[in-house]
N, C-alpha and C. Protein backbone atom coordinates (compact mmCIF):
# COMPACT_ATOMS: atom_id res chain seq x y z
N UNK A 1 0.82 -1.18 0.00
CA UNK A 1 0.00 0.00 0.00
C UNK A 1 0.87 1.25 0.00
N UNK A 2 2.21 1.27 0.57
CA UNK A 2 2.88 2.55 0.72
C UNK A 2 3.47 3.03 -0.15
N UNK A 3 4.04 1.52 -0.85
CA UNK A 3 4.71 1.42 -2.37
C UNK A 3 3.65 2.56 -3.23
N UNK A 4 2.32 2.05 -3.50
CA UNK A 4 1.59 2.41 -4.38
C UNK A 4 1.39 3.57 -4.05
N UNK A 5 0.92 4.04 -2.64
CA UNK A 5 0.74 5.98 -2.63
C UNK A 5 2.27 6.80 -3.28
N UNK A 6 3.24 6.13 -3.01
CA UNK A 6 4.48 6.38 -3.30
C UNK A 6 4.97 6.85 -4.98
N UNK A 7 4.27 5.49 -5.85
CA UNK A 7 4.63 5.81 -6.72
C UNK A 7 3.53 6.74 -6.98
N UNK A 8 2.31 6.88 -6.96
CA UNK A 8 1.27 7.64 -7.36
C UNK A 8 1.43 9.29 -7.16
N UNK A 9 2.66 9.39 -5.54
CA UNK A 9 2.75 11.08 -5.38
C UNK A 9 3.98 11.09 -6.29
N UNK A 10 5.28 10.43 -6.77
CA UNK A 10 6.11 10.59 -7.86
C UNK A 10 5.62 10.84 -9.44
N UNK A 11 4.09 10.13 -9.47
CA UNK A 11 3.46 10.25 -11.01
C UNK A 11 3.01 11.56 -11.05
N UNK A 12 2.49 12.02 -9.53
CA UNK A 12 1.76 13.33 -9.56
C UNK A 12 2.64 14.39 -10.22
N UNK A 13 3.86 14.52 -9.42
CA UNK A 13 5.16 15.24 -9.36
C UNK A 13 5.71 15.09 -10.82
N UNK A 14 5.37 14.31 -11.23
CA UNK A 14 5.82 14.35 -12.93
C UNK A 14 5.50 14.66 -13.85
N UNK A 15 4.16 14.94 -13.07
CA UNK A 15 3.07 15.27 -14.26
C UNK A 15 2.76 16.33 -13.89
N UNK A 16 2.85 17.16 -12.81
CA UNK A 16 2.65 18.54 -12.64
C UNK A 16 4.04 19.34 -12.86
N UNK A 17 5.16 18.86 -12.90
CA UNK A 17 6.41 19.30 -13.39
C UNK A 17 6.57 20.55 -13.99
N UNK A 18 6.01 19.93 -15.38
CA UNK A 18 6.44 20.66 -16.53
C UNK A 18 5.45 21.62 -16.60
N UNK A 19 4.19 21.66 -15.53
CA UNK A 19 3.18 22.81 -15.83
C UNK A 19 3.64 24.06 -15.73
N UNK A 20 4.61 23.52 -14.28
CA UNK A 20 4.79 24.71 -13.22
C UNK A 20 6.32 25.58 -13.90
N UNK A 21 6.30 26.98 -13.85
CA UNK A 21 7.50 27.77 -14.52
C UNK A 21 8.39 27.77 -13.73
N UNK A 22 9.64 28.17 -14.99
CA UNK A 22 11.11 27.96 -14.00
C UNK A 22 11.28 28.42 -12.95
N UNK A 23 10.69 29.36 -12.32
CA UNK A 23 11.18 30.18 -11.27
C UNK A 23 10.34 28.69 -10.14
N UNK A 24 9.18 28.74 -9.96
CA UNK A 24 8.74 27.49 -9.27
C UNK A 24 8.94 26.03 -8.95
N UNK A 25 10.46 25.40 -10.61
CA UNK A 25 10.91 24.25 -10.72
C UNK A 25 11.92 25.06 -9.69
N UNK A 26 12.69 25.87 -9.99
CA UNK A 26 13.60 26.13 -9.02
C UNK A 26 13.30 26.34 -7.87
N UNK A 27 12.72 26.53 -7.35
CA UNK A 27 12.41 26.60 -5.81
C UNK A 27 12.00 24.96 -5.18
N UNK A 28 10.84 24.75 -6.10
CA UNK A 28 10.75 23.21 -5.78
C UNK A 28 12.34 22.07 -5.44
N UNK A 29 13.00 22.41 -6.44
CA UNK A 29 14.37 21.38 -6.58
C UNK A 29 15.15 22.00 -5.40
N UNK A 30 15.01 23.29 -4.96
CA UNK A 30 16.26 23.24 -4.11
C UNK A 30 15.14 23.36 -2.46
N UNK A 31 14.04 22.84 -2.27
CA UNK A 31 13.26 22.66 -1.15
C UNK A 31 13.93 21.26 -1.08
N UNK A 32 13.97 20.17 -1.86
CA UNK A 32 13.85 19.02 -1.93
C UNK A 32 15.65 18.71 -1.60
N UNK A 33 16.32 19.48 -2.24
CA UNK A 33 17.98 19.80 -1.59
C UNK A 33 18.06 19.80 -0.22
N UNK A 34 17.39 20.89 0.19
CA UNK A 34 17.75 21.10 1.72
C UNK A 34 16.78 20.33 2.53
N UNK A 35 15.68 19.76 2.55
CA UNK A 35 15.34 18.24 3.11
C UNK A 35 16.25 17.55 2.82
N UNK A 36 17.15 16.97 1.89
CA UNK A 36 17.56 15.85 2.23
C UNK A 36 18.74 15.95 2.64
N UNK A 37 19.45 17.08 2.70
CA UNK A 37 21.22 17.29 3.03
C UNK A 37 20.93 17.17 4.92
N UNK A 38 19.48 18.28 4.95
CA UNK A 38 19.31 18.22 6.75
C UNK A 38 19.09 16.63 7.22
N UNK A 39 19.26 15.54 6.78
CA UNK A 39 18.59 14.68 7.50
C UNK A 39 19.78 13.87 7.57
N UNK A 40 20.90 14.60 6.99
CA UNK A 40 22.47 13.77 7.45
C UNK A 40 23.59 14.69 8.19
N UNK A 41 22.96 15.19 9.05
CA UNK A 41 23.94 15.49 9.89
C UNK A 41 24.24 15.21 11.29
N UNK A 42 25.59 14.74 11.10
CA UNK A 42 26.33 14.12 12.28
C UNK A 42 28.08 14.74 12.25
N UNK A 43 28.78 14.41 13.25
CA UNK A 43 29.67 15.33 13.42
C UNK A 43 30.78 13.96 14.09
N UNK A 44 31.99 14.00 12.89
CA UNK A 44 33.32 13.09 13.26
C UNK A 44 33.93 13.65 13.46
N UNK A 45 34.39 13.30 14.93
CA UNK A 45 35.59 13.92 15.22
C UNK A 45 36.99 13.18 14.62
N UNK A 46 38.35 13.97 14.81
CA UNK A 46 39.27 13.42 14.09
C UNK A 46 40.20 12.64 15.29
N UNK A 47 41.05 11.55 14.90
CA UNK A 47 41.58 10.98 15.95
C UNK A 47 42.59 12.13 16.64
N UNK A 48 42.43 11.34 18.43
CA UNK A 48 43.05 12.41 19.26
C UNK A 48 42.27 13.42 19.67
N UNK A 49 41.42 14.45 18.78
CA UNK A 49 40.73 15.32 19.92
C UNK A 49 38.95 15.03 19.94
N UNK A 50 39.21 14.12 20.47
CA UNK A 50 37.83 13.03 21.03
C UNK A 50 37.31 14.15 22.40
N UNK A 51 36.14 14.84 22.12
CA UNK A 51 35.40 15.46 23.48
C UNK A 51 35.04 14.64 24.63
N UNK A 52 35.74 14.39 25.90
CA UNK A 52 35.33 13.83 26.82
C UNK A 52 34.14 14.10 27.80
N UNK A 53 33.23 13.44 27.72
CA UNK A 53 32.16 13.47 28.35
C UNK A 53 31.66 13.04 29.49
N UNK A 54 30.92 13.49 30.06
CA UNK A 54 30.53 12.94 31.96
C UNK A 54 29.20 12.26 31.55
N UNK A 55 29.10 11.36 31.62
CA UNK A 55 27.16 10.44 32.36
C UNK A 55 26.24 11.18 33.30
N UNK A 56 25.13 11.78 32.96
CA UNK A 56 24.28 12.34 34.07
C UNK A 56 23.77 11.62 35.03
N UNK A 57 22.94 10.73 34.07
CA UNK A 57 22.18 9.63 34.84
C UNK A 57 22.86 8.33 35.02
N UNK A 58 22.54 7.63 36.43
CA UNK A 58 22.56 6.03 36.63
C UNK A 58 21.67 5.16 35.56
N UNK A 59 22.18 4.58 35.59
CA UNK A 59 21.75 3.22 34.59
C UNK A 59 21.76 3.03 32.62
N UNK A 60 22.64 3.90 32.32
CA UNK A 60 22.18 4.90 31.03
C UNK A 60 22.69 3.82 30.10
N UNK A 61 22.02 3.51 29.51
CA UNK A 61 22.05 2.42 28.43
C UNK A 61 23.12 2.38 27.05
N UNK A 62 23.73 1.26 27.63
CA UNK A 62 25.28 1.27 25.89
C UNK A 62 24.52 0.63 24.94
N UNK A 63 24.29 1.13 23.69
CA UNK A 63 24.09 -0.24 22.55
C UNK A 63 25.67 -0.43 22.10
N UNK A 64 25.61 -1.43 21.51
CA UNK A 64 26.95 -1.79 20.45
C UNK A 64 26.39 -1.63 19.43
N UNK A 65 25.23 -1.91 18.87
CA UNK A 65 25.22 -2.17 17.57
C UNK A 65 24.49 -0.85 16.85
N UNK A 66 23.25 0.23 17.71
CA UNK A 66 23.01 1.04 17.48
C UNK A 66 22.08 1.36 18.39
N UNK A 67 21.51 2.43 18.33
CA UNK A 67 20.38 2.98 19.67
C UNK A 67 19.04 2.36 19.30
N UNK A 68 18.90 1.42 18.08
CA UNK A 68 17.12 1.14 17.86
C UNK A 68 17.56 -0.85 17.84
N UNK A 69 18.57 -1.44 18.46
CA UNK A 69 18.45 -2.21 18.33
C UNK A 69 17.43 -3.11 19.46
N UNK A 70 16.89 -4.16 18.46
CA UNK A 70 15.95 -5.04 19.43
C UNK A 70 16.14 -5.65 20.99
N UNK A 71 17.70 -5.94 20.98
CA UNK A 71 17.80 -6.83 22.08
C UNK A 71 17.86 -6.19 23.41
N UNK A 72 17.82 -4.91 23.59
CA UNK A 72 17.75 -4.25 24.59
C UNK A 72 19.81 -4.02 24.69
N UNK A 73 19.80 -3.03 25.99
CA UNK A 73 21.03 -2.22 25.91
C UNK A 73 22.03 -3.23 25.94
N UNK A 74 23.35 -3.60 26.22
CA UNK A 74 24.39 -4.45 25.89
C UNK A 74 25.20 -4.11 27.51
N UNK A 75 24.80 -3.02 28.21
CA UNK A 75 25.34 -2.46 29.57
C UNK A 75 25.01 -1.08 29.24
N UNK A 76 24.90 -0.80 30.98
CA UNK A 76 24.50 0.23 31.59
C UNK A 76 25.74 1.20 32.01
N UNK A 77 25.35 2.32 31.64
CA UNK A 77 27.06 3.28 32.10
C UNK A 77 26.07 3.86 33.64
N UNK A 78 27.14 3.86 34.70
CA UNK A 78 26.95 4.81 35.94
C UNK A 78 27.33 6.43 35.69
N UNK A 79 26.58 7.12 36.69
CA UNK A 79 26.52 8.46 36.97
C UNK A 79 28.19 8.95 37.18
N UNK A 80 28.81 9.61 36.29
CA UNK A 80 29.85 10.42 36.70
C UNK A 80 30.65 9.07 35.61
N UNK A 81 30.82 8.21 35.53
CA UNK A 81 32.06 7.49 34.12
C UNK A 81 31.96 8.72 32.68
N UNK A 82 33.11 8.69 32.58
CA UNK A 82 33.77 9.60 31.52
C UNK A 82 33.92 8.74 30.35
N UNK A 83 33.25 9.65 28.94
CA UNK A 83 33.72 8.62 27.79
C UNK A 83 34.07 9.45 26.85
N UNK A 84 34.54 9.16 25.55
CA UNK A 84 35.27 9.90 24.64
C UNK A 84 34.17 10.15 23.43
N UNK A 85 33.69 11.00 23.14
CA UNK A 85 32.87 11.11 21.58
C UNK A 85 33.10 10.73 20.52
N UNK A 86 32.91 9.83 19.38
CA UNK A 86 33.75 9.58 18.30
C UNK A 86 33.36 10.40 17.63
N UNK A 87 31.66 9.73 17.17
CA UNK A 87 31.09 10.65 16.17
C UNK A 87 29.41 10.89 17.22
N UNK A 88 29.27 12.08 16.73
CA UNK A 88 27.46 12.85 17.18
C UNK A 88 26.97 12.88 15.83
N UNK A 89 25.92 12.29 16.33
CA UNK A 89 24.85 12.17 15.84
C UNK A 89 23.19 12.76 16.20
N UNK A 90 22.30 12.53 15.81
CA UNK A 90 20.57 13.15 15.89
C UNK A 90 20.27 12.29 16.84
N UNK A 91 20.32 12.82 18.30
CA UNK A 91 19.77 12.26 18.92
C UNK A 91 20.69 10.84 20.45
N UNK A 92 21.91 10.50 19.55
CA UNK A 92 22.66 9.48 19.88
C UNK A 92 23.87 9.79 19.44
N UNK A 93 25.01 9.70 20.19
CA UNK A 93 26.50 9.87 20.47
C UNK A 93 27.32 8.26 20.13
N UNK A 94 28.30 7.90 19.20
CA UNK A 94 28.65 7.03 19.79
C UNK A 94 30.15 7.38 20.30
N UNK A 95 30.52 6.40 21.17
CA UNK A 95 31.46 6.80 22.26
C UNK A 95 32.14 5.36 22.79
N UNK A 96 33.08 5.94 23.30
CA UNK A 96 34.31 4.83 23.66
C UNK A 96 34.38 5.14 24.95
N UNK A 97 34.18 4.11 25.87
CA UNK A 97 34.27 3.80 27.19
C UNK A 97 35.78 3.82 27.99
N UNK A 98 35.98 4.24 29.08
CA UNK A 98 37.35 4.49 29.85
C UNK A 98 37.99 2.44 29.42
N UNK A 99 37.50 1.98 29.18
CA UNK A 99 38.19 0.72 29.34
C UNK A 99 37.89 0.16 27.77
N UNK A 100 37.93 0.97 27.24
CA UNK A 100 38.13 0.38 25.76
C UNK A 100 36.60 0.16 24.56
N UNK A 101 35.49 -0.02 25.22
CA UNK A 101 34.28 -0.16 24.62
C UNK A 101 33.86 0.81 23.96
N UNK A 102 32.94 0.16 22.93
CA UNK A 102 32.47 1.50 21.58
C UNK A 102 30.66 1.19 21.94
N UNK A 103 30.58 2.00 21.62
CA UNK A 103 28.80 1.95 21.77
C UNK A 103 27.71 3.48 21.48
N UNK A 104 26.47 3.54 21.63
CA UNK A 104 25.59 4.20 21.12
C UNK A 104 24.95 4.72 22.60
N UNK A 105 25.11 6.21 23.27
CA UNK A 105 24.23 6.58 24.22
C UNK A 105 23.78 7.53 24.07
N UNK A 106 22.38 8.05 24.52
CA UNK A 106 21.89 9.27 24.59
C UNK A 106 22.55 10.46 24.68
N UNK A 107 22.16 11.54 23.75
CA UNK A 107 22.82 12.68 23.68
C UNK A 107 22.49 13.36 25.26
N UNK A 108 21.57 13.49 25.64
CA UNK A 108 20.74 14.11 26.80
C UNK A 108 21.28 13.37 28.17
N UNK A 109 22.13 12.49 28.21
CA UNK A 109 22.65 11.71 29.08
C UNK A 109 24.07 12.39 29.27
N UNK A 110 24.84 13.38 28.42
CA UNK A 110 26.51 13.36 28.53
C UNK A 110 26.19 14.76 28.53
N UNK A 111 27.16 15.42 29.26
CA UNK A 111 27.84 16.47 29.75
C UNK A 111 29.16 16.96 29.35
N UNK A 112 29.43 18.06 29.27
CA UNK A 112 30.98 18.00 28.82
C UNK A 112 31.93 17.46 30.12
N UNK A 113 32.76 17.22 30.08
CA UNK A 113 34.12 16.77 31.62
C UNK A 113 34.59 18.06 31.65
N UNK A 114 34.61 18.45 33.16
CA UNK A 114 35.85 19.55 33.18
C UNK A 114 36.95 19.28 32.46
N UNK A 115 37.51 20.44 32.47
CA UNK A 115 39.36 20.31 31.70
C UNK A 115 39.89 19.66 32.92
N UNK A 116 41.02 19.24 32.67
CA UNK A 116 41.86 18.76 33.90
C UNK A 116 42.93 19.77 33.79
N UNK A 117 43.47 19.70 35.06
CA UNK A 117 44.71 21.00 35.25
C UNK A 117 45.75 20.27 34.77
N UNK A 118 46.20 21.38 34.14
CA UNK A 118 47.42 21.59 33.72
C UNK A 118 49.52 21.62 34.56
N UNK A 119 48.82 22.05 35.64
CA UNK A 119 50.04 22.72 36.34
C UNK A 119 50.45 21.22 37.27
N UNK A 120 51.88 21.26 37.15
CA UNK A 120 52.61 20.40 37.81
C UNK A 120 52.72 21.31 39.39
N UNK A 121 52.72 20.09 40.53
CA UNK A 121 52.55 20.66 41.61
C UNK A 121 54.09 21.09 42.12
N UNK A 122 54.44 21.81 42.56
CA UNK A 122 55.90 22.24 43.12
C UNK A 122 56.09 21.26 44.10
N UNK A 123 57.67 20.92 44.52
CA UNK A 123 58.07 20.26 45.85
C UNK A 123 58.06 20.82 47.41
N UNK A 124 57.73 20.68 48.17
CA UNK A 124 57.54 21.47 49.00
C UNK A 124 58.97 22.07 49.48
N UNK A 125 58.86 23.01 49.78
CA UNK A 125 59.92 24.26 50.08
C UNK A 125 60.56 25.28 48.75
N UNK A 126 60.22 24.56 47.89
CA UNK A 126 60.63 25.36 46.40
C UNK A 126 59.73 26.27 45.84
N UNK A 127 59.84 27.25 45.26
CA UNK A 127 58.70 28.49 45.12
C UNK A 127 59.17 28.88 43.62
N UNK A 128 58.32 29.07 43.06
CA UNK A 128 58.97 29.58 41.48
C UNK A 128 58.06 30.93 41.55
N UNK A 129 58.59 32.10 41.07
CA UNK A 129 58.49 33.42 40.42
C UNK A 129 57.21 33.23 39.78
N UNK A 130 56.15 33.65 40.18
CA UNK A 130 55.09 33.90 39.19
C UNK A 130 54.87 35.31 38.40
N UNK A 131 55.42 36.21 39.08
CA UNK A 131 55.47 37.80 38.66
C UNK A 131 56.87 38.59 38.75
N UNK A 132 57.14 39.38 37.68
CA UNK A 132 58.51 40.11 37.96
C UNK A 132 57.70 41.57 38.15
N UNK A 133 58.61 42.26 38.54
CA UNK A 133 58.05 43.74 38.88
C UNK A 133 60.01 44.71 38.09
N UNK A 134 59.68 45.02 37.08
CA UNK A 134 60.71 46.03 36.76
C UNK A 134 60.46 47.26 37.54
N UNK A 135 61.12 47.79 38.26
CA UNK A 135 61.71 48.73 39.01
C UNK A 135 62.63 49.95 37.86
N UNK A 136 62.03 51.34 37.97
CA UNK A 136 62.54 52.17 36.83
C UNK A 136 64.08 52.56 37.48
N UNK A 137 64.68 53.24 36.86
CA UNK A 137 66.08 53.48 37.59
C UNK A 137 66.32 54.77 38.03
N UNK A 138 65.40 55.88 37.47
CA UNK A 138 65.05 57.21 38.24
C UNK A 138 63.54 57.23 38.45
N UNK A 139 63.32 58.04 39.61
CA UNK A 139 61.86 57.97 40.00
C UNK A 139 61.32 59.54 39.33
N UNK A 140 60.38 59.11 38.49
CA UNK A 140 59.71 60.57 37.42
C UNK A 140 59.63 61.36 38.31
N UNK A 141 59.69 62.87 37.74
CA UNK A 141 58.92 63.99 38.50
C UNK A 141 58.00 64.58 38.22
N UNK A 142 56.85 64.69 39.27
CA UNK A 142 55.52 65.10 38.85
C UNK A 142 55.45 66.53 38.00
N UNK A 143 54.32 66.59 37.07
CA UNK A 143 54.37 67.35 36.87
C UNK A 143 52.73 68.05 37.32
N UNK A 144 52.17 69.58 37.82
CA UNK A 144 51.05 70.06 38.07
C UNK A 144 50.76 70.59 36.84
């Protein structure tokens, strides 16, 4: 049945085509452009700068194979485990687990991770210079 409405709105479209003037084929063709370019977007990241992400919720469901598969989730991620983004997607992230696993979780489930610091901690009793202060070699005189 879907087949047949299917081909019947393509016969329509073919046959009202050539009624309609160029300015209207053109608008039609590039409506039908931007439906279908919007319905593929997803976002790869490149290896190495993988966005690390935090888990909101307890129990948040991994697929392996994709987010609509039948058999139910494959494991559950806990509240606060950190995972790496590969690629985003509409709706579903897939992502690589602190211990090596790839899988499919809710976008609405991940958070960005804080940055982690940077700064190496000093040894105790050692102090490094954070500020110099240049000192002029004559002191100006005001002027009123």
């Amino acid at each position: 049945m879907f087949l047949f409405l299917l081909g019947r709105g393509l016969q329509f479209i073919l046959k009202i085509l050539p009624m309609l003037t160029r300015y209207y084929r053109w608008i039609l063709l590039c409506l039908m452009g931007i439906f279908s370019l919007s319905a593929c977007s997803s976002i790869d990241y490149k290896e190495g700068e993988y966005p690390r992400m935090l888990v909101t919720e307890d129990d948040t469901p991994l697929f392996h194979n994709g987010p609509a598969q039948g058999s139910g989730p494959d494991r559950n991620l806990s509240k606060g485990d950190e995972v790496s983004v590969l690629r985003k997607e509409f709706g579903y992230s897939v992502v690589k687990t602190s211990d090596g696993g790839k899988g499919y979780v809710d976008n609405e489930a991940l958070v960005k991770a804080p940055s982690k610091p940077t700064s190496t901690p000093q040894p105790e009793g050692q102090y490094e210079a954070t500020e110099t202060i240049d000192l002029p070699s004559q002191t100006p005189g005001f002027r009123y």
